[in-house]
C-alpha atoms as a PDB file:
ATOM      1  CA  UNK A   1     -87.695 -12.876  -7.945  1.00  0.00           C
ATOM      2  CA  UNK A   2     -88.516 -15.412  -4.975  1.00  0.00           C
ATOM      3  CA  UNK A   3     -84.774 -16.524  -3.895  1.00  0.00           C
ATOM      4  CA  UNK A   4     -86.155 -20.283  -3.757  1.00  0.00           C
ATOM      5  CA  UNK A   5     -86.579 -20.134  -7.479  1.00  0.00           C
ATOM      6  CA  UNK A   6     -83.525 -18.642  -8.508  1.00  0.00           C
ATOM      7  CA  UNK A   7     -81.373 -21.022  -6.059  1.00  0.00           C
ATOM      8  CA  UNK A   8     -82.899 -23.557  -7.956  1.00  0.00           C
ATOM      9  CA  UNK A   9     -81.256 -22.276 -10.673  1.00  0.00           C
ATOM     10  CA  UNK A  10     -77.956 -21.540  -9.763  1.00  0.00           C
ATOM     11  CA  UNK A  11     -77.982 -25.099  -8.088  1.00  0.00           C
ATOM     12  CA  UNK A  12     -78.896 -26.573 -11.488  1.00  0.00           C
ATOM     13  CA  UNK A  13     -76.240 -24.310 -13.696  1.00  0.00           C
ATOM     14  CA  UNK A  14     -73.644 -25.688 -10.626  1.00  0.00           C
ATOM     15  CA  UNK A  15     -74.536 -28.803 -11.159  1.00  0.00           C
ATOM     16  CA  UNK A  16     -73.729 -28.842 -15.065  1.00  0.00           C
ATOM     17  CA  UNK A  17     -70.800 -26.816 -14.328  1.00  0.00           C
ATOM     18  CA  UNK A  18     -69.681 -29.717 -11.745  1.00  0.00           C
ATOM     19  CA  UNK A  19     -70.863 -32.741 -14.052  1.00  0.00           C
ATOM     20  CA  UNK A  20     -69.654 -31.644 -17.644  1.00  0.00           C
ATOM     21  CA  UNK A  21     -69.485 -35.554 -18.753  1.00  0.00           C
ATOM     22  CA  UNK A  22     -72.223 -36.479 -16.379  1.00  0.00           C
ATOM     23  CA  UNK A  23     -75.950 -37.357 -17.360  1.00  0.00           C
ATOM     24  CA  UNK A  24     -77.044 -34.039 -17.884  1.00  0.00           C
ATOM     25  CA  UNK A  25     -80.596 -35.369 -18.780  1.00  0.00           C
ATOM     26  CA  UNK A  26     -83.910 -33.272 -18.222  1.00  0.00           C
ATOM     27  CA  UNK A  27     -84.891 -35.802 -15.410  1.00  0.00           C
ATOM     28  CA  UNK A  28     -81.413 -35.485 -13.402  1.00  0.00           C
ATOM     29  CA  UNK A  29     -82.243 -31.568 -13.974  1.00  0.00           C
ATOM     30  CA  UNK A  30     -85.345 -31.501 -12.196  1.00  0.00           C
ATOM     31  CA  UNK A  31     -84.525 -33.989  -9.407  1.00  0.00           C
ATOM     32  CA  UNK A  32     -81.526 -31.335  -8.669  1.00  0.00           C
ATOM     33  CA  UNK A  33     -83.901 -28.291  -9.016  1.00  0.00           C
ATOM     34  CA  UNK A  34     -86.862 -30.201  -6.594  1.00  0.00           C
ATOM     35  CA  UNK A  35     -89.545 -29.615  -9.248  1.00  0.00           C
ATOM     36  CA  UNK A  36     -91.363 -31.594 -11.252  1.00  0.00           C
ATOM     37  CA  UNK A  37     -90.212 -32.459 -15.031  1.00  0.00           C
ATOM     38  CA  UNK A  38     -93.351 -31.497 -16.002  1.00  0.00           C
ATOM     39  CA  UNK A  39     -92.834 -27.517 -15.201  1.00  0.00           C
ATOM     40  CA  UNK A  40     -89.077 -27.645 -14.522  1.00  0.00           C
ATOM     41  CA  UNK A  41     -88.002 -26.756 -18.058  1.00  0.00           C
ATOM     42  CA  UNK A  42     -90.412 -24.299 -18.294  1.00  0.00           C
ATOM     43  CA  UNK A  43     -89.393 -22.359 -15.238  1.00  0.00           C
ATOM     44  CA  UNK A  44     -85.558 -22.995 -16.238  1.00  0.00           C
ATOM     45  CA  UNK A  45     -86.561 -20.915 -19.733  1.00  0.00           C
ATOM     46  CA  UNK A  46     -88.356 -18.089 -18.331  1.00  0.00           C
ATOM     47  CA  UNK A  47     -86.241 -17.514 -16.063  1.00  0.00           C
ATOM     48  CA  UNK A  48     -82.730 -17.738 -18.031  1.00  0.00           C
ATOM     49  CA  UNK A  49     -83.970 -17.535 -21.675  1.00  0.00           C
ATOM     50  CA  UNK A  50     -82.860 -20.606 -22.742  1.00  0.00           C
ATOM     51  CA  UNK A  51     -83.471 -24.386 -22.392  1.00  0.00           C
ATOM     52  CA  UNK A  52     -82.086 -26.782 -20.347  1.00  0.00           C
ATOM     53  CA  UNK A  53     -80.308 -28.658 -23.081  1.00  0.00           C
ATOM     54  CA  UNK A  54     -79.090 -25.460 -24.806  1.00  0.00           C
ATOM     55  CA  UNK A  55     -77.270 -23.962 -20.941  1.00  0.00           C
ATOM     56  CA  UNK A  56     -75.699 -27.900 -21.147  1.00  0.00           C
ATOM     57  CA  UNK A  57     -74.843 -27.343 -24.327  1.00  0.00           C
ATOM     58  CA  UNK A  58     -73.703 -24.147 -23.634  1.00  0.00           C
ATOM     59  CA  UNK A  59     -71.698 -24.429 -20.304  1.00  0.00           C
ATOM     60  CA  UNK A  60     -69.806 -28.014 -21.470  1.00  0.00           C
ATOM     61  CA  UNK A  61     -68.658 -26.140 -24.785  1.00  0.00           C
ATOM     62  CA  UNK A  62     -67.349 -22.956 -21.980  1.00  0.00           C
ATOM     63  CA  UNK A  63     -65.544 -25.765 -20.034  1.00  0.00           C
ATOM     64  CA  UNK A  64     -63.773 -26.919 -23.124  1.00  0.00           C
ATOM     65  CA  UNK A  65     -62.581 -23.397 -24.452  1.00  0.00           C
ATOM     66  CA  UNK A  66     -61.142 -22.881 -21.464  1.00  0.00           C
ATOM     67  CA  UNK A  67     -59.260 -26.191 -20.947  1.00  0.00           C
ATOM     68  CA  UNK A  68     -58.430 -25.375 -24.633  1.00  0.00           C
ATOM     69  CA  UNK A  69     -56.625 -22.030 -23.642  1.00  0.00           C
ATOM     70  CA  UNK A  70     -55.847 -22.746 -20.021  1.00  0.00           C
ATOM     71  CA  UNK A  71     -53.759 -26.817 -19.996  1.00  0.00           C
ATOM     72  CA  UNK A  72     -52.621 -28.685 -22.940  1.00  0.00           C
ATOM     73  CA  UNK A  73     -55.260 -31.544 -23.077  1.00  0.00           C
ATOM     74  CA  UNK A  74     -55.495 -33.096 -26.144  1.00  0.00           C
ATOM     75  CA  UNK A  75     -59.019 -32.246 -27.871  1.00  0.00           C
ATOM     76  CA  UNK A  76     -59.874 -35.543 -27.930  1.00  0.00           C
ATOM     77  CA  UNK A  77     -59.575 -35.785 -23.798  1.00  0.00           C
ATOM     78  CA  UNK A  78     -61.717 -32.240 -23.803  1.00  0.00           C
ATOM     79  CA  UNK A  79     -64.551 -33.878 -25.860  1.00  0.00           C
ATOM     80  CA  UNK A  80     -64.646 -36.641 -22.933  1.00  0.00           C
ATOM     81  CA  UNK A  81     -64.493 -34.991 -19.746  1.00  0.00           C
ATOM     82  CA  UNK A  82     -67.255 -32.637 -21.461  1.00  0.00           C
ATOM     83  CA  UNK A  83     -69.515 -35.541 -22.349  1.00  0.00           C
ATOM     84  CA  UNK A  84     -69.086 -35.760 -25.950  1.00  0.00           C
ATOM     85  CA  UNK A  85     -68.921 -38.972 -27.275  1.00  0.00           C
ATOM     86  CA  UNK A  86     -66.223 -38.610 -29.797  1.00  0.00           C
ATOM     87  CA  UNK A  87     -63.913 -36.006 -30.849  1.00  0.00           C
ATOM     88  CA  UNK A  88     -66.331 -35.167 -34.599  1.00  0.00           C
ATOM     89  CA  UNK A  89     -69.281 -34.849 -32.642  1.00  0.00           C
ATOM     90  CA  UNK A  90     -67.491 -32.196 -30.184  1.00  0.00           C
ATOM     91  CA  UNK A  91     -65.840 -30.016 -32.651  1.00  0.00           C
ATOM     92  CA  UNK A  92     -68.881 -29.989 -35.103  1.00  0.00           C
ATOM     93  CA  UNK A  93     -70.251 -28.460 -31.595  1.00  0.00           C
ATOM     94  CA  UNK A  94     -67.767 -26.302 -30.915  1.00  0.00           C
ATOM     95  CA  UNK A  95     -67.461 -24.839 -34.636  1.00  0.00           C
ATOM     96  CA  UNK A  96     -70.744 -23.992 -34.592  1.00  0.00           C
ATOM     97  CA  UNK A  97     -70.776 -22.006 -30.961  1.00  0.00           C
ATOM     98  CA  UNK A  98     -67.597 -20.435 -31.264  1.00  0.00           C
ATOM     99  CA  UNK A  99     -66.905 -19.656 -35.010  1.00  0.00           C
ATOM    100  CA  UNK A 100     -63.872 -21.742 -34.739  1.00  0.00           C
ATOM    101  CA  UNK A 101     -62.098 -25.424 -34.922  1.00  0.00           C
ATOM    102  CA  UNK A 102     -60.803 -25.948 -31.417  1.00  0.00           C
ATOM    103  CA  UNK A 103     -57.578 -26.373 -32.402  1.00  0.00           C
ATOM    104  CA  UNK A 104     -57.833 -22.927 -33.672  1.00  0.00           C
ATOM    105  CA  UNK A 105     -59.319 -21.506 -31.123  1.00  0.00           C
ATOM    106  CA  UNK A 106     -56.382 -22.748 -28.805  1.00  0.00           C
ATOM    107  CA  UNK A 107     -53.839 -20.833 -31.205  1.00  0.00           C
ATOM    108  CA  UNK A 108     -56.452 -17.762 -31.659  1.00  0.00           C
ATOM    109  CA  UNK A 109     -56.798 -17.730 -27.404  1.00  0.00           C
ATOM    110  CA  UNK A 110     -59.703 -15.737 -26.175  1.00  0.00           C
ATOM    111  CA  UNK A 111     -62.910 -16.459 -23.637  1.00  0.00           C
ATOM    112  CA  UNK A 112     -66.709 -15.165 -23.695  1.00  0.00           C
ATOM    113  CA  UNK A 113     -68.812 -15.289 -20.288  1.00  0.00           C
ATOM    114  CA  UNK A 114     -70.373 -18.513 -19.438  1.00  0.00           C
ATOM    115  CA  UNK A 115     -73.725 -17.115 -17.194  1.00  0.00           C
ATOM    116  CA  UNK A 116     -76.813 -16.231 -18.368  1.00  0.00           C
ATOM    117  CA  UNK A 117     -78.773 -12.807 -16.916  1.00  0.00           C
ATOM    118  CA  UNK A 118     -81.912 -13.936 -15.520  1.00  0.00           C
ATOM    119  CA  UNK A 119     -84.828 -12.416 -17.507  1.00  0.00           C
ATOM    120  CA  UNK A 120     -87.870 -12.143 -14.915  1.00  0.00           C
ATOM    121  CA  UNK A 121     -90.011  -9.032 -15.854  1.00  0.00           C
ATOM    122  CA  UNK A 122     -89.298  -9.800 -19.661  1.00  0.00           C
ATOM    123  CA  UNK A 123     -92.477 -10.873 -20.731  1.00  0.00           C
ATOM    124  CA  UNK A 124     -95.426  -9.421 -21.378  1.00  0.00           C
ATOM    125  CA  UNK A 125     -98.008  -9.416 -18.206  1.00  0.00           C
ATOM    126  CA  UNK A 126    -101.118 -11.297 -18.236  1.00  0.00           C
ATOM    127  CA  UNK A 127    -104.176 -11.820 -15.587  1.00  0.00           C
ATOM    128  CA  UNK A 128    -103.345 -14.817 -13.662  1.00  0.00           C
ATOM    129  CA  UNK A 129    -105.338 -15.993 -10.496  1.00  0.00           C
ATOM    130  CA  UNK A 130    -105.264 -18.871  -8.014  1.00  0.00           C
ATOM    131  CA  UNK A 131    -108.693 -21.045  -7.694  1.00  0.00           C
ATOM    132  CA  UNK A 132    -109.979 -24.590  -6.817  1.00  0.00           C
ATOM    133  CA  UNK A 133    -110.382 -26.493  -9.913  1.00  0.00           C
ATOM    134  CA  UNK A 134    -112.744 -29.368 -10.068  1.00  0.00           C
ATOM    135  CA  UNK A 135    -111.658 -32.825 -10.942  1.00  0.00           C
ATOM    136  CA  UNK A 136    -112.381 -33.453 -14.671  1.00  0.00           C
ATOM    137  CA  UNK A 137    -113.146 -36.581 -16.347  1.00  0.00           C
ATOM    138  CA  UNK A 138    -112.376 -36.219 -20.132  1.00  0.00           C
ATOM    139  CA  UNK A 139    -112.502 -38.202 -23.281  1.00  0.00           C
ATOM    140  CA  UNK A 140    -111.183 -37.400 -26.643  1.00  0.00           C
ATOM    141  CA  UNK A 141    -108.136 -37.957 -29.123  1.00  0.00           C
ATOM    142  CA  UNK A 142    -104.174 -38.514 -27.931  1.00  0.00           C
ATOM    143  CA  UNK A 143    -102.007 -36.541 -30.366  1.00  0.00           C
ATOM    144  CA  UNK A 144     -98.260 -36.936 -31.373  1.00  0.00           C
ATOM    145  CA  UNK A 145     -96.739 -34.530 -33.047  1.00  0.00           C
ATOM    146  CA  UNK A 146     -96.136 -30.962 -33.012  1.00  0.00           C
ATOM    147  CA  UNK A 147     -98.128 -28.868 -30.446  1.00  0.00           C
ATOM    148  CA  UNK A 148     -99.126 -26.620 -32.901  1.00  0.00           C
ATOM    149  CA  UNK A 149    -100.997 -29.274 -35.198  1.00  0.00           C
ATOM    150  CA  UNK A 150    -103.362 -30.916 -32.234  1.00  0.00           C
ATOM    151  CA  UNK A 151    -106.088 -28.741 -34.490  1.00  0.00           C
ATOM    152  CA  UNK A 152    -106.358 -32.144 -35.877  1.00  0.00           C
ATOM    153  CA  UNK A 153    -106.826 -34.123 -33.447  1.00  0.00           C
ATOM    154  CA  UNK A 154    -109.522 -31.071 -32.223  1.00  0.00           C
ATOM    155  CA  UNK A 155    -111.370 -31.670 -35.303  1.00  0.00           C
ATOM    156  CA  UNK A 156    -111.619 -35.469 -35.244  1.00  0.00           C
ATOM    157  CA  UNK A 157    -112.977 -35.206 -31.601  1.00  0.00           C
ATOM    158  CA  UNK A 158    -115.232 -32.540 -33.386  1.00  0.00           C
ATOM    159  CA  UNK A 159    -116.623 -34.640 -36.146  1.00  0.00           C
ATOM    160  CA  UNK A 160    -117.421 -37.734 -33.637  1.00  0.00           C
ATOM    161  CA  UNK A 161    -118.889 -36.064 -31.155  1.00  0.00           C
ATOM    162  CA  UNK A 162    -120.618 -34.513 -33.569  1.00  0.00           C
ATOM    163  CA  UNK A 163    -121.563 -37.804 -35.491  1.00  0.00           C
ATOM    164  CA  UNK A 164    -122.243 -39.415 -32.274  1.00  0.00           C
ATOM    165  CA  UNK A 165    -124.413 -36.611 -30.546  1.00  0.00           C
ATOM    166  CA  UNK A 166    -122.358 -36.363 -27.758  1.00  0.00           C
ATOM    167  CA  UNK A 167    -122.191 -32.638 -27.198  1.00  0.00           C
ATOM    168  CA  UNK A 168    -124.714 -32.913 -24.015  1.00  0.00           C
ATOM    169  CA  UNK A 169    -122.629 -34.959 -22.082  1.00  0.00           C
ATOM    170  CA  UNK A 170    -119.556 -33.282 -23.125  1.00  0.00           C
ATOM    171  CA  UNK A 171    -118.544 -30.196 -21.166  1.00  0.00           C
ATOM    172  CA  UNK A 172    -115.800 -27.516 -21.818  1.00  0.00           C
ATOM    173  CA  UNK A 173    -113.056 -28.272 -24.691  1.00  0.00           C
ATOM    174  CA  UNK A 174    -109.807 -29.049 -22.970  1.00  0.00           C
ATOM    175  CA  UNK A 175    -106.483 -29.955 -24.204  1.00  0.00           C
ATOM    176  CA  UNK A 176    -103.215 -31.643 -21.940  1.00  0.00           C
ATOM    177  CA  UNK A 177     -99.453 -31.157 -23.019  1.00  0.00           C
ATOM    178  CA  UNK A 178     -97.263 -34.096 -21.640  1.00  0.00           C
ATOM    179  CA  UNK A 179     -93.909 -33.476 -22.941  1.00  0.00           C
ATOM    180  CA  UNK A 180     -91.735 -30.496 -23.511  1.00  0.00           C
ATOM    181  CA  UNK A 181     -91.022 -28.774 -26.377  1.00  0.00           C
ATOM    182  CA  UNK A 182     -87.927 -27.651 -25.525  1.00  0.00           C
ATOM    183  CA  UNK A 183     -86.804 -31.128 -24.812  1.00  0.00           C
ATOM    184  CA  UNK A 184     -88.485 -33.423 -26.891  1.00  0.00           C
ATOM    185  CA  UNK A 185     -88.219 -33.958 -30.409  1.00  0.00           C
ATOM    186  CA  UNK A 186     -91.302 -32.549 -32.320  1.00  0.00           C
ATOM    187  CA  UNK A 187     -92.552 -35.320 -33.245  1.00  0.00           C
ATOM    188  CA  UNK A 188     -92.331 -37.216 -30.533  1.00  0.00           C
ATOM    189  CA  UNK A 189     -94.437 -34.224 -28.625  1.00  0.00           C
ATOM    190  CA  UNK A 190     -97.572 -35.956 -26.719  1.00  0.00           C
ATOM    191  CA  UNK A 191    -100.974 -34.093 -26.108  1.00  0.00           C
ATOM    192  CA  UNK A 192    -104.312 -34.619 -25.789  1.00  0.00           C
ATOM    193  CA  UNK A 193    -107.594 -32.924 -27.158  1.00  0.00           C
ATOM    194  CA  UNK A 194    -111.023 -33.517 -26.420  1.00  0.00           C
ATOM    195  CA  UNK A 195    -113.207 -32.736 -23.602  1.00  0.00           C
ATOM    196  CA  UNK A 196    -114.663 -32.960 -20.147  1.00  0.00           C
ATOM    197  CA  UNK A 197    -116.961 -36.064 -20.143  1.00  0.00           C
ATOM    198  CA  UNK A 198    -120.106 -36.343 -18.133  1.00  0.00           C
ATOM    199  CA  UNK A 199    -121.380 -39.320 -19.957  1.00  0.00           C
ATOM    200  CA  UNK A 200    -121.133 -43.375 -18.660  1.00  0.00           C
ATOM    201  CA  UNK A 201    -118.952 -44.970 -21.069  1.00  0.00           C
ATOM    202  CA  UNK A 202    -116.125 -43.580 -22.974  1.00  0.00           C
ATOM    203  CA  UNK A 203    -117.260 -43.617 -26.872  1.00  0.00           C
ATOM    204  CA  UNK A 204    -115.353 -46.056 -28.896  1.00  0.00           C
ATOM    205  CA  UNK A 205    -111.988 -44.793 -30.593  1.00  0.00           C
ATOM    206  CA  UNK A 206    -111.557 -42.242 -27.798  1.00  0.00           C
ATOM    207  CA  UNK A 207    -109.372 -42.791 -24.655  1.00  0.00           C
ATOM    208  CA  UNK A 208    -110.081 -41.210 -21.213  1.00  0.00           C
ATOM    209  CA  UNK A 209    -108.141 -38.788 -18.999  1.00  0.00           C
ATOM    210  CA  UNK A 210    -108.428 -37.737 -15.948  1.00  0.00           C
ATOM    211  CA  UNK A 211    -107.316 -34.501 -14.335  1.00  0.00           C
ATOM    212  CA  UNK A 212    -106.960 -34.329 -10.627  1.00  0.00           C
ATOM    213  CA  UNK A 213    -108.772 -30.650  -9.555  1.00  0.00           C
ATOM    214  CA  UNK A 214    -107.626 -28.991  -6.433  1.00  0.00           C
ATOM    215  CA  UNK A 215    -104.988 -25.827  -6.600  1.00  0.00           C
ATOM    216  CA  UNK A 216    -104.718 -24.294  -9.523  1.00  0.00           C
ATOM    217  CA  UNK A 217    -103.017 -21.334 -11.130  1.00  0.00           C
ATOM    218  CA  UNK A 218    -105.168 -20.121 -14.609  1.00  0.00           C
ATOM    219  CA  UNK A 219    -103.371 -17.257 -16.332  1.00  0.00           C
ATOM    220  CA  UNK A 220    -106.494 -16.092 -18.798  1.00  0.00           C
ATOM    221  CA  UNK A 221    -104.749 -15.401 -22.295  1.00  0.00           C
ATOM    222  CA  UNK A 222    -106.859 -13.346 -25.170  1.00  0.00           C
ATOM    223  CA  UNK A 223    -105.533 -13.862 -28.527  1.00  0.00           C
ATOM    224  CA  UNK A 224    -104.388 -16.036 -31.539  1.00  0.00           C
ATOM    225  CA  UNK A 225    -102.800 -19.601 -30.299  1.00  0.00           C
ATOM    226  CA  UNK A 226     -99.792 -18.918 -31.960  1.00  0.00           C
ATOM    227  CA  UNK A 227     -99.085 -16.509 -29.154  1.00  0.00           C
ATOM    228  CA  UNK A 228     -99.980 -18.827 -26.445  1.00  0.00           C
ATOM    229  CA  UNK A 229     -96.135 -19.841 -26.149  1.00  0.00           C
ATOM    230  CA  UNK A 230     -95.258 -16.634 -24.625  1.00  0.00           C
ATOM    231  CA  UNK A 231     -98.143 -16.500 -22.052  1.00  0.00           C
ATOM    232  CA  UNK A 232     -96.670 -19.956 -20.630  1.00  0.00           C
ATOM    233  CA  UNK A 233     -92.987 -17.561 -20.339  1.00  0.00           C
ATOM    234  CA  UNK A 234     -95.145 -15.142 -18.295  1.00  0.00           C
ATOM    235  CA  UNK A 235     -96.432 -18.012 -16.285  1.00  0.00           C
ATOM    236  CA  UNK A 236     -93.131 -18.936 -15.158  1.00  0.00           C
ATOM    237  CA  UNK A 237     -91.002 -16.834 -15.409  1.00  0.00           C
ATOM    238  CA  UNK A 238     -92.844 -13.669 -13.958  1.00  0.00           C
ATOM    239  CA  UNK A 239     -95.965 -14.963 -11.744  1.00  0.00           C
ATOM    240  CA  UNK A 240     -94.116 -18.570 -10.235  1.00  0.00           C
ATOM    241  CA  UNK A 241     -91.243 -17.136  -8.732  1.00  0.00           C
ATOM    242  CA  UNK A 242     -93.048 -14.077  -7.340  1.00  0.00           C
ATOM    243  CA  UNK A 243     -96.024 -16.389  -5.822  1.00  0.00           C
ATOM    244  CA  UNK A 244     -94.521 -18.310  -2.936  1.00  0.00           C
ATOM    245  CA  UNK A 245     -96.485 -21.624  -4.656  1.00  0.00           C
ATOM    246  CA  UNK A 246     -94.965 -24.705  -6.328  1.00  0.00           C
ATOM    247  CA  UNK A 247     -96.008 -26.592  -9.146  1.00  0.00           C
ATOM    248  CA  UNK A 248     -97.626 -30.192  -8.662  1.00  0.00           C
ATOM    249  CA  UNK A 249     -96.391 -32.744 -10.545  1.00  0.00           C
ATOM    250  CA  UNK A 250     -98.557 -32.837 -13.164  1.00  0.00           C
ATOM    251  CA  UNK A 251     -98.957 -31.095 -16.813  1.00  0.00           C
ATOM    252  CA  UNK A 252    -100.365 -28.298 -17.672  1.00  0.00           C
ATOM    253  CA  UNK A 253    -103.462 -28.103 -19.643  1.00  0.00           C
ATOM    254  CA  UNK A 254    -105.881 -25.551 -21.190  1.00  0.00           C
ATOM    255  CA  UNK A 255    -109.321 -24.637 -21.554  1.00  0.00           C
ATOM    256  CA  UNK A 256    -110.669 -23.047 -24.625  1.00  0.00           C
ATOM    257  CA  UNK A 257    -113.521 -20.932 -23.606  1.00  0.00           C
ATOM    258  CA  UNK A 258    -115.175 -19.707 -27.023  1.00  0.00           C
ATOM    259  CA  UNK A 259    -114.926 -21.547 -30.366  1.00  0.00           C
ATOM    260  CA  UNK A 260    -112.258 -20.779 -32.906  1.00  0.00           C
ATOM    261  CA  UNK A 261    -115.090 -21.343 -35.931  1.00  0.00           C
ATOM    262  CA  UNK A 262    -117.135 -18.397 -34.992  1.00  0.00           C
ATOM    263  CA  UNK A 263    -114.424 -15.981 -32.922  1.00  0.00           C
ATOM    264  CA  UNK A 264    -111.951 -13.777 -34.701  1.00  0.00           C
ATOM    265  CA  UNK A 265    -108.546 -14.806 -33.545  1.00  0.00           C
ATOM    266  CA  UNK A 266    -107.667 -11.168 -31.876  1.00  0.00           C
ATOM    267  CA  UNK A 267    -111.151 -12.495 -29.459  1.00  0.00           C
ATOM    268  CA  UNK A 268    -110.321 -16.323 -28.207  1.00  0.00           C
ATOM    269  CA  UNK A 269    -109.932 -16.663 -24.746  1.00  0.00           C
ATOM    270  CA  UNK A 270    -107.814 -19.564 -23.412  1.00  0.00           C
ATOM    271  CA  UNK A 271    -107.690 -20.352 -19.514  1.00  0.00           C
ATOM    272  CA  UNK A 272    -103.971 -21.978 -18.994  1.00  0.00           C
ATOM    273  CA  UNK A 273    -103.851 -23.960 -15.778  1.00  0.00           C
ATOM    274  CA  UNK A 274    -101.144 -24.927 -13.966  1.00  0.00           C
ATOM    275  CA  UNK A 275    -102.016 -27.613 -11.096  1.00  0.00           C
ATOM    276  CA  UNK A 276    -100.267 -26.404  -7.426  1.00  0.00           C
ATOM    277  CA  UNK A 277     -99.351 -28.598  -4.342  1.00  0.00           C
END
């Protein structure tokens, strides 16, 4: 594992560990790490095997079991200084991570380890090369909701281009994630689906994107999208650290390179590309 990488890391678990009450927010997370929000959580996952929120979650709930067992704070003191806002919302919390009330954990008295094991070489390996990538105009559909359902938003963009003959001008099928789904609330998720564009003006009820080009890393993933989620974990948490590169700050986005109505699931090949500085 590159040692830039997992400093980033331990800097980032320090800094919970240092700000329990703080704003622990995905933002603040990246600016400590040096990475951009867009990839940050990802790397933070693959590399610890869990999310951001859940190691906050996690580390503030350590800090109060062992204030519990270790001074004679009140609970309602522990809640603050861990950033809870009240003392229900904090021992709803703490029930539910440590089996126990905190007032009965105090009396019980016992401690579990606070650090995760990092978990490079966990995931399954993939192909994964390094390549100028062009800069792409596209056009098609924004989508809120759950990554999983942007099929819908796929066939809509299908229908009207369809409709509309604009296949010629429209080149491979692309999709952009803006938001993560460890973070963000399902269904507040943002993506888009459509298409490269090489047309003049952007048909009406679609909205344009544009995707910079330049360094790119494209991890080639054969299979069913439902498995796509732990391709992105090889991404990051196996290639990344080993490559000596860093992330740009912009999303990721993939290109579908054969057509999901006339290729058996085991055979669709999706090109996942993460932009480089």
């Amino acid at each position: 594992m590159s040692k830039a990488y997992e400093d980033r890391v331990l800097r980032v678990l320090g800094y919970i560990h240092d700000n329990p009450a703080g704003d622990l927010s995905l933002d603040v997370l990246a600016d400590v790490a040096a990475m951009s929000r867009f990839h940050w959580h990802r790397v933070f996952r693959a590399m610890t095997g869990e999310t951001c929120a859940q190691a906050v979650r996690r580390i503030r709930l350590h800090r109060a079991a062992g204030w519990l067992l270790q001074t004679s704070k009140p609970p309602e003191q522990i809640a603050g200084d861990v950033g809870y806002p009240n003392l229900k919302s904090f021992a709803r919390a703490f029930s539910e991570a440590y089996g126990a009330s905190p007032s009965a954990f105090r009396k019980a008295g016992r401690l579990t380890p606070a650090h995760p094991q990092f978990r490079t070489g966990d995931y399954p390996m993939y192909p994964i090369t390094t390549r100028t990538e062009p800069a792409r105009r596209m056009i098609g559909l924004a989508h809120k909701g759950a990554y999983m359902e942007i099929g819908k938003s796929f066939e809509s963009f299908g229908a009207i281009c369809e409709a509309r003959q604009l296949w010629p001008d429209v080149g491979p099928v692309l999709a952009l994630y803006l938001d993560s789904p460890d973070e963000v609330p399902e269904d507040d998720l943002r993506s888009f689906a459509g298409g490269e564009f090489r047309g003049a003006d952007v048909p009406d009820g679609m909205e344009e994107r544009r995707i910079p080009g330049g360094k790119t890393a494209v991890l080639t993933y054969k299979g069913p999208y439902s498995g796509i989620h732990a391709a992105y974990h090889s991404l990051f948490g196996n290639w990344l650290p080993e490559s000596g590169e860093e992330p740009a700050d912009q999303p990721c986005y993939e290109i579908y390179l054969n057509d999901p109505r006339e290729t058996a699931p085991e055979d669709l090949l999706t090109e996942i590309c993460l932009p480089l500085k």
